[in-house]
Protein backbone atom coordinates (compact mmCIF):
# COMPACT_ATOMS: atom_id res chain seq x y z
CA UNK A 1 0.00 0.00 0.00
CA UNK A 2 1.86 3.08 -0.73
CA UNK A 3 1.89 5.93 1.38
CA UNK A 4 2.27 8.96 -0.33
CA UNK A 5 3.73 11.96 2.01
CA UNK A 6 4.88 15.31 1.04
CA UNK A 7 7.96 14.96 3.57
CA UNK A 8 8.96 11.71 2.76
CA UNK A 9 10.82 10.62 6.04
CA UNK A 10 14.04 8.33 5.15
CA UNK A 11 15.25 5.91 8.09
CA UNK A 12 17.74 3.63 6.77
CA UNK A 13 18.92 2.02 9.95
CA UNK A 14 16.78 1.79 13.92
CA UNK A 15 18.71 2.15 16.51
CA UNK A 16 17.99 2.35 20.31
CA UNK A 17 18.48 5.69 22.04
CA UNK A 18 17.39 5.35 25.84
CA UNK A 19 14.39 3.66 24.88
CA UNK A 20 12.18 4.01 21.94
CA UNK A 21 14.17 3.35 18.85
CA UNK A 22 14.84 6.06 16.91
CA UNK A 23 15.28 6.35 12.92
CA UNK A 24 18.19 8.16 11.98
CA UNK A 25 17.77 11.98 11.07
CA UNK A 26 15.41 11.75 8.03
CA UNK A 27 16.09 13.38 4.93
CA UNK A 28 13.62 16.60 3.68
CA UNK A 29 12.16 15.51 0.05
CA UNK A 30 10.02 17.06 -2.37
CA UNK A 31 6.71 15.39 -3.66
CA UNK A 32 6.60 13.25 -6.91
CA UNK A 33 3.13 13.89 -8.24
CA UNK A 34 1.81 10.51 -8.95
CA UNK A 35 -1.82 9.17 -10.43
CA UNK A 36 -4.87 9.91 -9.18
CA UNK A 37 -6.20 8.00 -6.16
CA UNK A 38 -6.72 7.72 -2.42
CA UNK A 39 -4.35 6.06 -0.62
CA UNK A 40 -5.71 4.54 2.96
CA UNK A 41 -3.37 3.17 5.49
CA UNK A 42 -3.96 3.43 9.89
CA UNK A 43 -2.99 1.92 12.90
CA UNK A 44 -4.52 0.39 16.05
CA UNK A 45 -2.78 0.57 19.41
CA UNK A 46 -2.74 -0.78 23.17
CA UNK A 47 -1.11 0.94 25.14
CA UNK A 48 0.21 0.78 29.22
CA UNK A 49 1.85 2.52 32.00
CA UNK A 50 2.63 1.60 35.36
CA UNK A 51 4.49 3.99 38.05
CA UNK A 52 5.78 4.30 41.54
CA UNK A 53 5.88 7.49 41.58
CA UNK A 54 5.81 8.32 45.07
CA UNK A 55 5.81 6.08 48.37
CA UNK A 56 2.46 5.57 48.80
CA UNK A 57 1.78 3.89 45.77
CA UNK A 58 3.09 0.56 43.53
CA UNK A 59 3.73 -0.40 40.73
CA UNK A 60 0.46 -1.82 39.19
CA UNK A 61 -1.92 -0.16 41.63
CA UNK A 62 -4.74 0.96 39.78
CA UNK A 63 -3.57 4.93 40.66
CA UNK A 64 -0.43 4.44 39.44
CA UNK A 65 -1.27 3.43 36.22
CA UNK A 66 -2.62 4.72 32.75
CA UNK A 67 -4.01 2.99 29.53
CA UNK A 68 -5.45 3.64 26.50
CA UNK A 69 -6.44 1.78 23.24
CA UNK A 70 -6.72 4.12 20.11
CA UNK A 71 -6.97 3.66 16.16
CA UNK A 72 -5.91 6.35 13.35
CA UNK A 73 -7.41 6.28 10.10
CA UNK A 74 -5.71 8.20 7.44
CA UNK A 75 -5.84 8.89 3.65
CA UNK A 76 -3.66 10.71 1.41
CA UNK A 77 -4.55 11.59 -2.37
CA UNK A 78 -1.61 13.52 -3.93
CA UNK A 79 -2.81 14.90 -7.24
CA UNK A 80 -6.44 15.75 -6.28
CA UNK A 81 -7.18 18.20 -9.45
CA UNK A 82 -3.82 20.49 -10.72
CA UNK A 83 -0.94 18.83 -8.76
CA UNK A 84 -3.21 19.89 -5.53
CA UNK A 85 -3.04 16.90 -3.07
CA UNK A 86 -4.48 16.21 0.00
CA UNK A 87 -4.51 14.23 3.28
CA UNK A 88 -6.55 13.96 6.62
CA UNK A 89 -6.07 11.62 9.78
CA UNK A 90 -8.61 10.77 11.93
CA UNK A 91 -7.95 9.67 15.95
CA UNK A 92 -9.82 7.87 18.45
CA UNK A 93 -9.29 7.08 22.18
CA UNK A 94 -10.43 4.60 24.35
CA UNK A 95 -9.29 2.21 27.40
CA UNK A 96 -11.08 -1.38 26.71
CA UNK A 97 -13.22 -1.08 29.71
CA UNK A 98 -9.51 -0.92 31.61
CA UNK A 99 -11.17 1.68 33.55
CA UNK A 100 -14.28 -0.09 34.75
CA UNK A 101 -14.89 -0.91 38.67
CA UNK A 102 -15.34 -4.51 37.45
CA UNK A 103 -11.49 -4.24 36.16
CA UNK A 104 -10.01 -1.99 37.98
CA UNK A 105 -6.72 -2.13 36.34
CA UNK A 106 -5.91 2.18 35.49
CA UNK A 107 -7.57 4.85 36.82
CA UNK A 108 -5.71 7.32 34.49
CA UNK A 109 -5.28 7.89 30.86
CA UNK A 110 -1.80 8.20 28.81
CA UNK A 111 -4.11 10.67 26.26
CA UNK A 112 -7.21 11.16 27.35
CA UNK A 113 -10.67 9.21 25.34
CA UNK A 114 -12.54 10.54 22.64
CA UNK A 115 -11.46 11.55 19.12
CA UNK A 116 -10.12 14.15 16.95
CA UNK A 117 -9.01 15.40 13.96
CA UNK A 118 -5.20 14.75 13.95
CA UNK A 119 -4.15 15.61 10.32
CA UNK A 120 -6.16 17.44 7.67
CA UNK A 121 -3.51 19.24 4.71
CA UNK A 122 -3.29 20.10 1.42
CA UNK A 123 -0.19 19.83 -0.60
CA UNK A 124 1.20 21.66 -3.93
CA UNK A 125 4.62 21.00 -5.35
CA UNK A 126 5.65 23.12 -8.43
CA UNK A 127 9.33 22.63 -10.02
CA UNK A 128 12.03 21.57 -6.92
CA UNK A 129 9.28 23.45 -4.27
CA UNK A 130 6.62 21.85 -2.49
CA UNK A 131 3.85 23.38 -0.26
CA UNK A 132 1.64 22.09 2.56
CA UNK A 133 -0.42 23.76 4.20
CA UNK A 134 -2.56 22.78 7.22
CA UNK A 135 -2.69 20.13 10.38
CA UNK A 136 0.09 17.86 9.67
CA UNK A 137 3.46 16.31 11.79
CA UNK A 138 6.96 17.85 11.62
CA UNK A 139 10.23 15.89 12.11
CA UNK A 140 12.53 16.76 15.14
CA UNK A 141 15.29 17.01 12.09
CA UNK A 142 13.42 19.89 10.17
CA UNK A 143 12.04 21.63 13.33
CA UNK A 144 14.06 21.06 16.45
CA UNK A 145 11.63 23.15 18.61
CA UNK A 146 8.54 22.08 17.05
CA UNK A 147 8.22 18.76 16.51
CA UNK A 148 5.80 15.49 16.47
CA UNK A 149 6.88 13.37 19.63
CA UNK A 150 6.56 9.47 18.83
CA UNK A 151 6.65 8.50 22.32
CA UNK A 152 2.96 8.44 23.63
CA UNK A 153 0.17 6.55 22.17
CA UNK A 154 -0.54 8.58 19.48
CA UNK A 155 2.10 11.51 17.62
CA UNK A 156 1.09 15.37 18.66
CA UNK A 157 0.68 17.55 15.59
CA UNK A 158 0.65 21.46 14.47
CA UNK A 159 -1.59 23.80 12.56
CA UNK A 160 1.14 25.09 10.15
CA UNK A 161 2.25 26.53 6.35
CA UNK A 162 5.26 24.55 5.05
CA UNK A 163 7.94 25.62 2.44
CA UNK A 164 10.24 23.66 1.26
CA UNK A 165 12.58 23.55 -1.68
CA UNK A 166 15.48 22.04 -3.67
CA UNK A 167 16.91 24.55 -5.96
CA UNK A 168 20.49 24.33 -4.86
CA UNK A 169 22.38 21.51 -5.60
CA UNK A 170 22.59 18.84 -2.28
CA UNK A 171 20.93 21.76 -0.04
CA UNK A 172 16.89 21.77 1.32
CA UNK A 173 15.59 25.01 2.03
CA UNK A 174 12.49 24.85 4.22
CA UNK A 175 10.28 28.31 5.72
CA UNK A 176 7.63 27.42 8.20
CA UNK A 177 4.70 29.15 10.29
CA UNK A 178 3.88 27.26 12.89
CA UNK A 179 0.10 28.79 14.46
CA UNK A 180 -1.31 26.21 16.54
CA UNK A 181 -0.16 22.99 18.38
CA UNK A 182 -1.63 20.15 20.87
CA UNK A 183 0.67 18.07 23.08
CA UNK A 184 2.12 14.54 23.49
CA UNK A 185 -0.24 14.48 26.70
CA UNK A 186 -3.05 16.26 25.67
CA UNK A 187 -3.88 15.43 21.44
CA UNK A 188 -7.31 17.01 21.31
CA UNK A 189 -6.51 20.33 22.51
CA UNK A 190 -5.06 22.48 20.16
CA UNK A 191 -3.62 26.07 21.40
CA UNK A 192 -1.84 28.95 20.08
CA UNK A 193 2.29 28.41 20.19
CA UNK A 194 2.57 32.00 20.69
CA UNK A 195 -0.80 33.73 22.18
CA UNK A 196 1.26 37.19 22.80
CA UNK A 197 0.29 38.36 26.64
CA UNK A 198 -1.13 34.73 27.27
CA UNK A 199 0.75 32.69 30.04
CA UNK A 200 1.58 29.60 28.84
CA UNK A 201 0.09 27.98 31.82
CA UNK A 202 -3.17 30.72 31.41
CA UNK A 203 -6.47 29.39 30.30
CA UNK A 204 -7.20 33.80 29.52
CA UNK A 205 -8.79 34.19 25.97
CA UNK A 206 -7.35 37.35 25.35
CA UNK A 207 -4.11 37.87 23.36
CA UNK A 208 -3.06 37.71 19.86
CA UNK A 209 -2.37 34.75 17.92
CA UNK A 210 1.20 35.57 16.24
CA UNK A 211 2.33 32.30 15.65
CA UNK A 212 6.20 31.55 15.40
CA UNK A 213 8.10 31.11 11.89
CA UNK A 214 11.02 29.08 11.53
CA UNK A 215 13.64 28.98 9.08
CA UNK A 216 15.61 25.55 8.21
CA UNK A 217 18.82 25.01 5.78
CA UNK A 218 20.32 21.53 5.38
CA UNK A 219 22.85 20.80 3.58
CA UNK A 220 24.86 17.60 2.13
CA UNK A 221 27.49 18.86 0.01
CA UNK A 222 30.20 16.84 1.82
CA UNK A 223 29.69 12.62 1.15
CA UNK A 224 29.01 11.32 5.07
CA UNK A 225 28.24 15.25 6.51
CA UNK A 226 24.78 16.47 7.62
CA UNK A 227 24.38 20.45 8.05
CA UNK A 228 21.47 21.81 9.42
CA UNK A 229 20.54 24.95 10.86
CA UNK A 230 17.33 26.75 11.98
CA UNK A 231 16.07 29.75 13.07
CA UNK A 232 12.65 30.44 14.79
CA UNK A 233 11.15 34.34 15.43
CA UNK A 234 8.73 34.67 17.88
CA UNK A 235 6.99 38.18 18.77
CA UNK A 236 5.84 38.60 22.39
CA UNK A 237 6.77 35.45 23.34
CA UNK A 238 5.14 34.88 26.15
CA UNK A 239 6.87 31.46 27.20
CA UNK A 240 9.90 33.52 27.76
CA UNK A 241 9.86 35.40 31.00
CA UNK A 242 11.75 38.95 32.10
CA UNK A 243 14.48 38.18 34.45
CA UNK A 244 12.46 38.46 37.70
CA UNK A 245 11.03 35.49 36.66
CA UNK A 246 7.30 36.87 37.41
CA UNK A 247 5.99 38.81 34.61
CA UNK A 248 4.91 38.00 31.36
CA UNK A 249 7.51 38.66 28.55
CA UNK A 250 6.64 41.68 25.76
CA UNK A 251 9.67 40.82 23.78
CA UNK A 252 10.41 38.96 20.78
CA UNK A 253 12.62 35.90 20.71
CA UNK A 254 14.71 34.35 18.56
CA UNK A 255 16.15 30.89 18.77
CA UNK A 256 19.09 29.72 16.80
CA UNK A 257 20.14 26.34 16.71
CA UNK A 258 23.06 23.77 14.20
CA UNK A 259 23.47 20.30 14.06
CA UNK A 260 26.39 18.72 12.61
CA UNK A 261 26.96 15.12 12.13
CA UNK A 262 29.38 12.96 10.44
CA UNK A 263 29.53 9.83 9.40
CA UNK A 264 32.66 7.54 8.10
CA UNK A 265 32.72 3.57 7.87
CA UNK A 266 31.35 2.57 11.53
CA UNK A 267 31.40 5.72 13.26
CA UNK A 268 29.32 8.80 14.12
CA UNK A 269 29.98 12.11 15.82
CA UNK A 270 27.61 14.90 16.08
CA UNK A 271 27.75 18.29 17.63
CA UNK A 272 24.77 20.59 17.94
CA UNK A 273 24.58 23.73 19.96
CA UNK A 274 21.87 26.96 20.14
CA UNK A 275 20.76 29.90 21.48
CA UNK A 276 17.35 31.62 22.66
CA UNK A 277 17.77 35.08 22.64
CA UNK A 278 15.39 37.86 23.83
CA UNK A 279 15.76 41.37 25.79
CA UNK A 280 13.50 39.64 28.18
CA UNK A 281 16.64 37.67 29.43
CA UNK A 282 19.10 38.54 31.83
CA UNK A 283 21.47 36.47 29.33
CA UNK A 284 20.83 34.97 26.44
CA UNK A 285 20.29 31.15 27.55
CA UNK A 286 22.74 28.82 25.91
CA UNK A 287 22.87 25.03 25.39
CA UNK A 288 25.27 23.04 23.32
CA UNK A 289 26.29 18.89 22.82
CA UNK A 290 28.14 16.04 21.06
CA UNK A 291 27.41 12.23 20.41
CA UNK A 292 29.86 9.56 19.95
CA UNK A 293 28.87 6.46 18.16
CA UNK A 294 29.64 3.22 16.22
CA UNK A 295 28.34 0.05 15.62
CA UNK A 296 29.98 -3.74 15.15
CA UNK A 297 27.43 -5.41 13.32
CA UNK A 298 24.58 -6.60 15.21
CA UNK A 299 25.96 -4.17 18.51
CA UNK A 300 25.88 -0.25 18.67
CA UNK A 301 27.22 2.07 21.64
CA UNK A 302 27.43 6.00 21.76
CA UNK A 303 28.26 8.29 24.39
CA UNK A 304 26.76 11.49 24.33
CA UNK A 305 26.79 14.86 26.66
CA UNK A 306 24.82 18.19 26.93
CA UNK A 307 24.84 21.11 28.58
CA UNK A 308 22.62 23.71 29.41
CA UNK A 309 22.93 27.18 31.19
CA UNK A 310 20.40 28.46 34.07
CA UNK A 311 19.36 30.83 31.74
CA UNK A 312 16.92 28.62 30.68
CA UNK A 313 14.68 28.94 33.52
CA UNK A 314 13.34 31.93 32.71
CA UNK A 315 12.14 30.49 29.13
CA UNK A 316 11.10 26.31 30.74
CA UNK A 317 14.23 25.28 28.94
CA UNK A 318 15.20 24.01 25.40
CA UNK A 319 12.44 22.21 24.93
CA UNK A 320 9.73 21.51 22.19
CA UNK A 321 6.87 23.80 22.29
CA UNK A 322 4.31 20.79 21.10
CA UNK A 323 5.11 18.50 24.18
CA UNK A 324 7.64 17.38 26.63
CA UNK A 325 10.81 16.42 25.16
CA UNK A 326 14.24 17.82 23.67
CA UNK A 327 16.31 18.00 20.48
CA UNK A 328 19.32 17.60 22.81
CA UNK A 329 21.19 14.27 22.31
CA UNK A 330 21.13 13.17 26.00
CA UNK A 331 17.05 12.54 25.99
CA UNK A 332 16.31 9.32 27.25
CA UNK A 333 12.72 8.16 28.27
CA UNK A 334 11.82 10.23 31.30
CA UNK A 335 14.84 12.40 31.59
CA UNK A 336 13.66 15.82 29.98
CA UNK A 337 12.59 17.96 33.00
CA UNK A 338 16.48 17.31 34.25
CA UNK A 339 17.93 17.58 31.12
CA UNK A 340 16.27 20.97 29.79
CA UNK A 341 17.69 24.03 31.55
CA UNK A 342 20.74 24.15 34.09
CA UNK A 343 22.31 21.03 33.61
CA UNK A 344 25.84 19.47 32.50
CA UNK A 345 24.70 15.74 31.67
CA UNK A 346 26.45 12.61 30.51
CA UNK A 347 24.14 9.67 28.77
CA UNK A 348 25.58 6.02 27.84
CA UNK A 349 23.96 3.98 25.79
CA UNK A 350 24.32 0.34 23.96
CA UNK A 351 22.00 -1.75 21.72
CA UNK A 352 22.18 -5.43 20.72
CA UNK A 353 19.69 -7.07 17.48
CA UNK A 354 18.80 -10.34 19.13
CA UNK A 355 16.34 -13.08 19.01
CA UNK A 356 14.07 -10.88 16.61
CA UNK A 357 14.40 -7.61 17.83
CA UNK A 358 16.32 -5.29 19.60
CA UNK A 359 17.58 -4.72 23.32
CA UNK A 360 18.53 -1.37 24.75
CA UNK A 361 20.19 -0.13 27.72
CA UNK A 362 20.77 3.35 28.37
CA UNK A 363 22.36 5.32 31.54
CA UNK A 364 21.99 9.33 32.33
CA UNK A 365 23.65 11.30 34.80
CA UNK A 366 23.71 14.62 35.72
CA UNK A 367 27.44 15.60 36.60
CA UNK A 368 26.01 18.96 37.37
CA UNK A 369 22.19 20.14 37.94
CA UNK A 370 20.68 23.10 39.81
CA UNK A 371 17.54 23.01 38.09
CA UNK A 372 14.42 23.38 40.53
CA UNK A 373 12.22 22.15 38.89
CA UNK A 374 13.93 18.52 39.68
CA UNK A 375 13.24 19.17 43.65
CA UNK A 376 16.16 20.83 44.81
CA UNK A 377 19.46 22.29 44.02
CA UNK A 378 22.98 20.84 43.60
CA UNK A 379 21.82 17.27 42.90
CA UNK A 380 22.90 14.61 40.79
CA UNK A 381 19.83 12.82 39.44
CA UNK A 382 20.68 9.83 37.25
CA UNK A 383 17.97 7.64 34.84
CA UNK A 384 18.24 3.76 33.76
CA UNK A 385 16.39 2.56 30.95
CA UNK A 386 15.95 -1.08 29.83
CA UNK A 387 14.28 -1.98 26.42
CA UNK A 388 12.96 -4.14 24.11
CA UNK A 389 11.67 -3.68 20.60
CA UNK A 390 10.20 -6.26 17.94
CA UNK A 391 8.18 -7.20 14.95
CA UNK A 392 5.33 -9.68 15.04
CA UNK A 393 2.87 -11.38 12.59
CA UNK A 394 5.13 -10.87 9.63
CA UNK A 395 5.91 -7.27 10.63
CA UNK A 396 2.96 -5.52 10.61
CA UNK A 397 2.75 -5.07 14.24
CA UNK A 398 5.41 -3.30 16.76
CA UNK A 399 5.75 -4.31 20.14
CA UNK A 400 7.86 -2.53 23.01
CA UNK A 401 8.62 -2.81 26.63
CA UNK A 402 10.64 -0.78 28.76
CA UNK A 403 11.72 -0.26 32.30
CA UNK A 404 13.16 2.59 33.82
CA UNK A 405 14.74 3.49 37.32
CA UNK A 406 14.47 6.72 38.18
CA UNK A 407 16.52 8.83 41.09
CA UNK A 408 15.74 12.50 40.94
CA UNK A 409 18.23 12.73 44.11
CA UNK A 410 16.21 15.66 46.46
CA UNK A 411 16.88 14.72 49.57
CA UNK A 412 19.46 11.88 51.06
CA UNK A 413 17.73 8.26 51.18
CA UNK A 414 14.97 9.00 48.79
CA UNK A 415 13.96 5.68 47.16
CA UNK A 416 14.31 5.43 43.12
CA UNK A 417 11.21 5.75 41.00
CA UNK A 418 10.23 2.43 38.88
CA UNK A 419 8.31 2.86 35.53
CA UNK A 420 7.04 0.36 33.25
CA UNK A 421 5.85 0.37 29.69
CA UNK A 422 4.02 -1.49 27.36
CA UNK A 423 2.47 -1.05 24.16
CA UNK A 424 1.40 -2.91 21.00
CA UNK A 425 0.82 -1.02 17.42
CA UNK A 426 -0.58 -3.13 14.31
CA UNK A 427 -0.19 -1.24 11.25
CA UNK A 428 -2.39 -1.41 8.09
């Protein structure tokens, strides 16, 4: 069944990266305007959760755990009438009954129930440029601050106009405005990435709408090197605050942020590094990284470190403004609210292809972290993550499971935090 999108996402190899395996950076393509048709394709997922997040409660306890079944429904037709194409995606919720007094099993959710529009587009390529315009997903390596997250159930998505083009030789030029977002944990609530004199945490009405735009070059001149660079404006953003740490920015922001990698027979090395700049700051916050890697046939290892300044406080870190997590290299499964602002942090991980699928273990620790938003200051929380990825009934469904021990390191003798996960997804 072909699958017709107008960025065509290219993963070559999977590898593990603290968890959920990961496709290597995918590469930015124009459409090819094919025949006339609908293409229909979906997925159906179960999905669970268990964790110990505090003393009083245990692993499997119906309050420490969240489920949901869902099912997406999506079809893509890219030469509706003059090269215009189109594509929606529908989403539904559910837990099985999980739920029920009878069962018993969750009382929480991973997404919520109920359903929702999750993609709706159209699409229009002329010469070496292609346009899309509407609800659709963006890749982490085309929008580093604004990107789907493919760890939850289902993938969060953005209200946006995409540019991108092909003009110059081995280079991809892409312009973006990115209006409205939901989030990883809540898909069928779709807000405003930049309501100007809106609190991010605010349910207020008022404000303006501005939107952000982002600017993306990548280029591939050099056989084995990846350069990519991006640039996002926002105007009264209010997500970054003035350096009292109280009131609600008026200024604009800019973030800037490169990726480099390199790769050469079994080996990888990437750098990336950025800045988020506004008069609202004290400083302009500052965060930068490398990765190590190479692989020995069915094995892979990396090493990889980041580092952010406290700057980031003021602005709830370099994070993605359409859910939880972060371009930086060091993300592992739970690790992002350490990781994102005021911290230096190291991250280990190794993979092995065996008996069908793939195992992963990955270890995080922070050699230096005085974010508060982690409990307390001058701590040295570390994460563990254990997993296990495969293909069943001739590939058409995925299967994970993960564990992961958790010390956020607040106060001396705290107990670690245990987390299970589970989840199924049958593609068709």
């Amino acid at each position: 069944m072909k699958k017709t999108l107008l960025l065509s996402v290219v993963a070559s190899t999977m590898i593990m990266a603290g968890g959920d395996i990961a496709p290597v950076e995918p590469v930015i393509e124009t459409p090819v305007v094919e025949a006339s048709g609908w293409d229909f394709s979906g997925q159906a997922v179960l999905y669970y959760q268990t964790r110990d997040l505090t003393a009083a409660r245990d692993l499997f306890d119906p309050e420490s755990s969240a489920a949901n079944s869902g099912i997406q429904l999506r079809a893509v037709n890219s030469d509706l009438a003059y090269g215009i194409g189109a594509g929606v995606e529908v989403s539904g919720l559910g837990t099985l009954g999980l739920q029920d007094e009878s069962i018993d099993l969750v009382d929480n959710t991973m997404q919520g129930t109920g359903g929702w529009i999750s993609q709706a587009y159209l699409t229009y390529g002329f010469g070496n440029t292609a346009v899309k315009l509407g609800r659709q997903e963006l890749p982490k390596s085309l929008s580093p601050f604004a990107f789907s997250e493919n760890w939850n159930v289902f993938k969060n998505t953005f209200d946006a106009a995409l540019v991108v083009n092909t003009d110059i030789s081995d280079t991809t030029l892409v312009g973006a405005w990115v209006a409205k977002a939901n989030s990883s944990v809540n898909v069928k609530k779709f807000n405003g990435v930049n309501n100007a004199g809106i609190p991010s945490n605010s349910n207020a009405k008022n404000g303006t709408d501005q939107g952000i735009f982002m600017a993306t070059v990548q280029n591939k001149s050099i056989e084995g090197l990846t350069l990519t660079g991006t640039w996002y404006y926002a105007s009264e953003w209010p997500d970054v605050y003035s350096s009292s740490g109280k009131n609600i920015s008026t200024e604009d922001a800019n973030i800037l942020w490169v990726d480099a990698k390199f790769n050469v027979s079994n080996f990888n090395v990437a750098l990336q590094g950025g800045t988020i700049m506004s008069d609202a700051l004290a400083d302009d916050s500052v965060a930068f990284g490398g990765k190590v890697g190479a692989d020995y046939g069915m094995f892979s290892a990396s090493v990889a470190y980041s580092s952010t300044d406290e700057n980031a406080n003021a602005i709830d870190g370099f994070k993605n403004v359409g859910g939880v997590k972060t371009p930086l290299y060091t993300q592992m499964i739970l690790n992002q609210g350490v990781i994102r602002s005021d911290a230096d942090y190291v991250k280990v991980a190794a993979s092995a292809n065996l008996y069908g699928g793939t195992f992963g273990v990955a270890y995080g620790y922070a050699i230096a972290n005085e974010d508060d938003l982690t409990g307390g200051k001058d701590n040295n929380p570390y994460e563990l993550d254990v997993t296990y990825k495969t293909k069943v009934f001739n590939d058409s469904t995925t299967v994970f499971a993960g564990y992961v021990l958790e010390n956020r390191d607040v106060q001396p003798n705290e107990d670690s935090n245990n987390m299970l996960r589970f989840w199924a997804r049958y593609n068709f």
